[in-house]
N, C-alpha and C. Protein backbone atom coordinates (compact mmCIF):
# COMPACT_ATOMS: atom_id res chain seq x y z
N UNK A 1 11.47 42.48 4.66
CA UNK A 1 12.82 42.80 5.05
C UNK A 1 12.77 43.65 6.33
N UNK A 2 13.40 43.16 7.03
CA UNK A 2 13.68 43.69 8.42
C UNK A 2 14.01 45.15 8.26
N UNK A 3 14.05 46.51 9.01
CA UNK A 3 14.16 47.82 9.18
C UNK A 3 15.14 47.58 10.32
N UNK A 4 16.16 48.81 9.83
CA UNK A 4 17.16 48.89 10.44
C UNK A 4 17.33 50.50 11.68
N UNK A 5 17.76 50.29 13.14
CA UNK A 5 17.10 51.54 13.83
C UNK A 5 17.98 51.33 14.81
N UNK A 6 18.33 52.79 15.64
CA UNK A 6 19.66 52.49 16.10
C UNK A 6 19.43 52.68 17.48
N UNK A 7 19.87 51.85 18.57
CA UNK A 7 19.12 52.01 20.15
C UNK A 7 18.92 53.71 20.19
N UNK A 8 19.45 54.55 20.58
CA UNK A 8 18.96 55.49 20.74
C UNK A 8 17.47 55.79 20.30
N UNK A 9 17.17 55.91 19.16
CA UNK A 9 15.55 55.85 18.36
C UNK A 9 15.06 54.94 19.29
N UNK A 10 15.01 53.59 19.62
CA UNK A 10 14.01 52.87 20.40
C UNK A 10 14.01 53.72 21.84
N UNK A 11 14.91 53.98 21.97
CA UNK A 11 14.57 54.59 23.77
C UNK A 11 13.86 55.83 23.56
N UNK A 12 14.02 56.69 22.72
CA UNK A 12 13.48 58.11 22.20
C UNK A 12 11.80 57.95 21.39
N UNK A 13 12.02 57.30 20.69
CA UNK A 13 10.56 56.85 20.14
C UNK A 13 9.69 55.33 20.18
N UNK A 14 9.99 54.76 21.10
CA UNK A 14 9.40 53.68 21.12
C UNK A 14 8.28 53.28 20.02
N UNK A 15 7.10 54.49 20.70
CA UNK A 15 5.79 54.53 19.28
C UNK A 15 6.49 54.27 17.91
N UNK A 16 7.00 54.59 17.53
CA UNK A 16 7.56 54.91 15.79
C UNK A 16 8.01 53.49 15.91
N UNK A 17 9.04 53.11 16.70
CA UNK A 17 9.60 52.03 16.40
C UNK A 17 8.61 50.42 16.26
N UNK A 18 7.79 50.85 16.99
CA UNK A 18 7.03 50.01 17.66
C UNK A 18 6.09 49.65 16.10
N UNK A 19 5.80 50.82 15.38
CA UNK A 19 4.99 50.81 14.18
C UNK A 19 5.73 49.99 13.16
N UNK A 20 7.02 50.97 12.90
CA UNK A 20 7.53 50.02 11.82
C UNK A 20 7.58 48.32 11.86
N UNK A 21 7.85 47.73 13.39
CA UNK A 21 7.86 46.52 13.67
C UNK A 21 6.78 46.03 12.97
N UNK A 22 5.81 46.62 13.40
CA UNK A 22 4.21 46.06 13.01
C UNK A 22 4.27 46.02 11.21
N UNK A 23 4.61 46.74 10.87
CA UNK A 23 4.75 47.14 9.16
C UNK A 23 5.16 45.77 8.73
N UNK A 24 7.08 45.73 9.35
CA UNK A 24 7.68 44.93 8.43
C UNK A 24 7.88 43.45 9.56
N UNK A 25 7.79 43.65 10.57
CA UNK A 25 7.41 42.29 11.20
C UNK A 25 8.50 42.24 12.24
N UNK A 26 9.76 43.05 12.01
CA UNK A 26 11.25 42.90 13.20
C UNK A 26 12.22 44.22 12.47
N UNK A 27 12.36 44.39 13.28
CA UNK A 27 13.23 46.02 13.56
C UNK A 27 14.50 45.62 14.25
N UNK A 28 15.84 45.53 13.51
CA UNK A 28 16.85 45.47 13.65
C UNK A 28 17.54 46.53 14.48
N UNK A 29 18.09 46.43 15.75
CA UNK A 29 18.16 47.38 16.25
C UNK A 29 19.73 47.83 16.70
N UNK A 30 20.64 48.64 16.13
CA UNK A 30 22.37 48.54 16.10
C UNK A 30 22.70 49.74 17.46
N UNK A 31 23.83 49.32 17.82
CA UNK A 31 24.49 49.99 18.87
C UNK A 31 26.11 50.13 18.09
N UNK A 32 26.17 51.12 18.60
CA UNK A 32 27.20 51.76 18.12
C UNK A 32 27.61 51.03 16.38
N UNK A 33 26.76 51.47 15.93
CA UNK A 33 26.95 51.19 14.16
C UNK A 33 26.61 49.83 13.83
N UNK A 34 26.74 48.32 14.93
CA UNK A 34 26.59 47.44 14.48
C UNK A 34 25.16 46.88 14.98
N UNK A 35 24.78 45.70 14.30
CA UNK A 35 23.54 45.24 14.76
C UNK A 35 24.08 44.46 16.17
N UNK A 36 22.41 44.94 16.86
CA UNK A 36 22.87 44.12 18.52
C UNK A 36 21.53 43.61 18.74
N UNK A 37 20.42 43.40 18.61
CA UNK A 37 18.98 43.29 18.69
C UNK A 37 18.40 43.22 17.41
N UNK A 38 17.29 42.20 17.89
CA UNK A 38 15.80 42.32 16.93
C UNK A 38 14.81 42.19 18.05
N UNK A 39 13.69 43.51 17.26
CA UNK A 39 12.76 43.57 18.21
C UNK A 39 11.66 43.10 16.83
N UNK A 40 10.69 42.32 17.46
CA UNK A 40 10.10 41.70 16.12
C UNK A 40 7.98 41.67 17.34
N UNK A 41 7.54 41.57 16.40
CA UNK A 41 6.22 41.18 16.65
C UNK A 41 6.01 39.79 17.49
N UNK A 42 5.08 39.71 18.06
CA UNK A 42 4.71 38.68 18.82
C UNK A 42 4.45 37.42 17.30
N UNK A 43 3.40 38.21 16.58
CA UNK A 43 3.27 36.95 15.35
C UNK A 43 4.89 36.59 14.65
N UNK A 44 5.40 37.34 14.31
CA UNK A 44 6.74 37.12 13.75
C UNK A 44 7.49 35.86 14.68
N UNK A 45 7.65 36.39 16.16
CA UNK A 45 8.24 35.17 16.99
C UNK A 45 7.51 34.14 17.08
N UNK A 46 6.44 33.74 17.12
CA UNK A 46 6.06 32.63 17.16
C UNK A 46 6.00 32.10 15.78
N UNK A 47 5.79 32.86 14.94
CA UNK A 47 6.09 31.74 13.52
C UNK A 47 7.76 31.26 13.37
N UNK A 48 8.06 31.88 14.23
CA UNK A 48 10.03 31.67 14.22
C UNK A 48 10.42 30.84 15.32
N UNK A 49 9.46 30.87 16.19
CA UNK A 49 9.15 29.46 17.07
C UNK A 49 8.87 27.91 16.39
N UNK A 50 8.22 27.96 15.81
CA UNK A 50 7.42 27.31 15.10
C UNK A 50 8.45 26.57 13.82
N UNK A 51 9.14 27.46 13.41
CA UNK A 51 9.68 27.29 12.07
C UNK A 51 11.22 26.56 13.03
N UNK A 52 11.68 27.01 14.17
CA UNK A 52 12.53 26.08 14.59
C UNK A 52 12.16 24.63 15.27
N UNK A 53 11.27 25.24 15.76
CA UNK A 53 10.58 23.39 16.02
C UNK A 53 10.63 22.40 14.40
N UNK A 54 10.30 22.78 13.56
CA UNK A 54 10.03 22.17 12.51
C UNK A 54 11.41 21.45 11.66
N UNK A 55 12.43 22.47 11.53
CA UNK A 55 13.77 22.55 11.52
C UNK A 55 14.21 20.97 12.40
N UNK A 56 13.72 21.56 13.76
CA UNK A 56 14.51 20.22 14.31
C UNK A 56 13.89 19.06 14.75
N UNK A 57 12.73 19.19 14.40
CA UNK A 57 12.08 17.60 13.88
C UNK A 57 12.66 17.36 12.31
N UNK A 58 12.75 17.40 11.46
CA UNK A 58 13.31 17.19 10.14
C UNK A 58 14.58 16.69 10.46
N UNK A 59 15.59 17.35 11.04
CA UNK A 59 16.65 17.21 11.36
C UNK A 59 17.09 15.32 11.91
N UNK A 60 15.64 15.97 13.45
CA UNK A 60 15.54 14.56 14.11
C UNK A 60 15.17 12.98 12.87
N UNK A 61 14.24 13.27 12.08
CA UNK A 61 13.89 12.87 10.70
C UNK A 61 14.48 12.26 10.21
N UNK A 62 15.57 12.94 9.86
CA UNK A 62 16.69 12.57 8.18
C UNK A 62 17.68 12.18 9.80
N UNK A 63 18.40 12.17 10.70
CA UNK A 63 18.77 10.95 11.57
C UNK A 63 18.56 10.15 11.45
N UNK A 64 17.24 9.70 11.91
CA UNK A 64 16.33 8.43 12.17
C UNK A 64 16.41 7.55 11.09
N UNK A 65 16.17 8.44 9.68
CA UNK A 65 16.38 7.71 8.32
C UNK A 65 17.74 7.16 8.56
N UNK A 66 18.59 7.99 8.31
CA UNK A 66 20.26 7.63 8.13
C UNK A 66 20.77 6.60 8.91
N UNK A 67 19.95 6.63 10.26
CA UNK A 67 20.80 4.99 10.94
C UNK A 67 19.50 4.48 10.94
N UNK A 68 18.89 4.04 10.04
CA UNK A 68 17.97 2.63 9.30
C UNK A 68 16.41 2.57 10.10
N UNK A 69 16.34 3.79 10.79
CA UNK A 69 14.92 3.42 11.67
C UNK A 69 13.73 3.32 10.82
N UNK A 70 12.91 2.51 10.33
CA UNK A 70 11.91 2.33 9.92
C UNK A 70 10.83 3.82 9.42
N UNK A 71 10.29 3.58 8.38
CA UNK A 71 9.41 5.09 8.06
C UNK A 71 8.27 4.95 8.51
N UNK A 72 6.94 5.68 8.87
CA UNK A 72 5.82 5.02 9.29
C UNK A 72 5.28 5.51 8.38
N UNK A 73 3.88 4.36 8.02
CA UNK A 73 2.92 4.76 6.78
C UNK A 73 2.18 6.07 7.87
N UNK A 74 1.61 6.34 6.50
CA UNK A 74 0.37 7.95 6.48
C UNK A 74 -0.51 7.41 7.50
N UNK A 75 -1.35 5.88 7.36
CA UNK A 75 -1.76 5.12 8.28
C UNK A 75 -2.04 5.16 9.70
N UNK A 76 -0.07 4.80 9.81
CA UNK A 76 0.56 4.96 11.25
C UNK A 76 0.80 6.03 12.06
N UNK A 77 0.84 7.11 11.04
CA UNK A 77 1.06 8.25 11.98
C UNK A 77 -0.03 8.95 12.12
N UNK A 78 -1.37 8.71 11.06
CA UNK A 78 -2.80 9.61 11.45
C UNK A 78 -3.20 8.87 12.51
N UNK A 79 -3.20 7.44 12.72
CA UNK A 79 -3.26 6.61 13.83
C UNK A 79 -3.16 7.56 15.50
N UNK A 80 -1.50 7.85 15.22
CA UNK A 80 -0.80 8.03 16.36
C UNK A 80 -1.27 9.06 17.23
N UNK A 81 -1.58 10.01 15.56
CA UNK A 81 -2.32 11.40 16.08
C UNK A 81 -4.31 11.36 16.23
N UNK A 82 -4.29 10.63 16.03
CA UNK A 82 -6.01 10.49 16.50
C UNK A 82 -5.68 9.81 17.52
N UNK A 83 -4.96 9.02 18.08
CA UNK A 83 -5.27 8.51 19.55
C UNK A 83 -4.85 9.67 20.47
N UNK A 84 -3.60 10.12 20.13
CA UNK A 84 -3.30 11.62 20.70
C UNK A 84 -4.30 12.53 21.26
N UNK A 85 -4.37 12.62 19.99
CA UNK A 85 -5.75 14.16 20.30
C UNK A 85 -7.28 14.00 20.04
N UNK A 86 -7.37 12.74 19.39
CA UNK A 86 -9.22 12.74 18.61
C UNK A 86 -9.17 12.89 17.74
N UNK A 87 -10.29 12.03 16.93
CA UNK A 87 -10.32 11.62 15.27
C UNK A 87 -10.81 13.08 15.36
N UNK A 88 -12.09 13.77 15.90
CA UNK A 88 -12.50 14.84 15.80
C UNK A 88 -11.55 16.26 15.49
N UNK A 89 -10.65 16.23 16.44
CA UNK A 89 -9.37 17.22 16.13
C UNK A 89 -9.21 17.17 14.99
N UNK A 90 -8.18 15.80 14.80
CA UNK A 90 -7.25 15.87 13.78
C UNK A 90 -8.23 16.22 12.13
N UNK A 91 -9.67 15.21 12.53
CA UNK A 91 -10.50 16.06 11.08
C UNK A 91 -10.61 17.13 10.92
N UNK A 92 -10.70 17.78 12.09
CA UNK A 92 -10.92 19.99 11.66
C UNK A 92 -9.38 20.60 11.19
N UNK A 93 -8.39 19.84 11.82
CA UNK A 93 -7.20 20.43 10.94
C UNK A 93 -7.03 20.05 9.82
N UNK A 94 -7.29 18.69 9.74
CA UNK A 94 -6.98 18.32 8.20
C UNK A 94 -8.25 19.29 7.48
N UNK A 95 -9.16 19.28 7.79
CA UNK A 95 -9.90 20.03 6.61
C UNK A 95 -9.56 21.51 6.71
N UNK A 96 -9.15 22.23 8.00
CA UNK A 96 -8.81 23.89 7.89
C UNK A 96 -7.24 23.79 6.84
N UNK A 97 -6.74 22.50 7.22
CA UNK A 97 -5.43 22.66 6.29
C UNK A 97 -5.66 22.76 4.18
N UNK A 98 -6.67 21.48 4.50
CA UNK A 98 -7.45 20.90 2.77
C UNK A 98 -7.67 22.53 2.36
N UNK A 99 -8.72 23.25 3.35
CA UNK A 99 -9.28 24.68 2.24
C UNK A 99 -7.85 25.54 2.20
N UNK A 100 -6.91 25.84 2.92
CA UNK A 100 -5.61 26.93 2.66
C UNK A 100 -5.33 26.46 1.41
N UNK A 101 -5.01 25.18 1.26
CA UNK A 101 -4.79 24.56 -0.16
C UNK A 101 -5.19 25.11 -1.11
N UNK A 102 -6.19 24.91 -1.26
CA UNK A 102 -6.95 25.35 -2.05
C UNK A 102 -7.33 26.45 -2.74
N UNK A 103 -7.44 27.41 -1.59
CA UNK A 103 -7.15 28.97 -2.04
C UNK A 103 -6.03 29.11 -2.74
């Protein structure tokens, strides 16, 4: 859960603020009583990068389904992505992905 901190504190203590970010991942930051900012971690934004890219491929997805575009087999799309990048690639992710599993 995000921490809540009011501009003044960020201009006055940066350090402090800067910690809690690190703690809880984004520091909500209000001006005059209401929220106006998030100051968040570099890892936090890019997994929030990440998590909107994903969002709007799905999106793009369930479209594609809905006006009748064809699904591609598991096949077709490891295909797509080994010509992409290399059978070599795509095997080290699939297996760094196989052990997270697993744990």
């Amino acid at each position: 859960m995000a921490a809540v901190r009011p501009i003044s504190e960020l201009k006055e203590n940066f350090n402090d603020i800067s910690s809690i970010c690190n703690d809880h991942g984004e520091v909500i930051i209000t001006r005059d009583g209401s929220s106006a900012y998030v100051l968040m971690t570099m890892d936090a934004y890019e997994e929030q990068k990440v998590r909107l890219e994903l969002y709007k491929k799905l999106e793009e997805a369930d479209i594609q389904i809905q006006s009748g575009i064809g699904l591609l087999t598991h096949e077709e799309v490891f295909g797509k992505l080994i010509e992409k990048y290399g059978h070599k690639k795509v095997a080290t992710k699939l297996s760094m992905r196989h052990k997270q599993t697993m744990i």
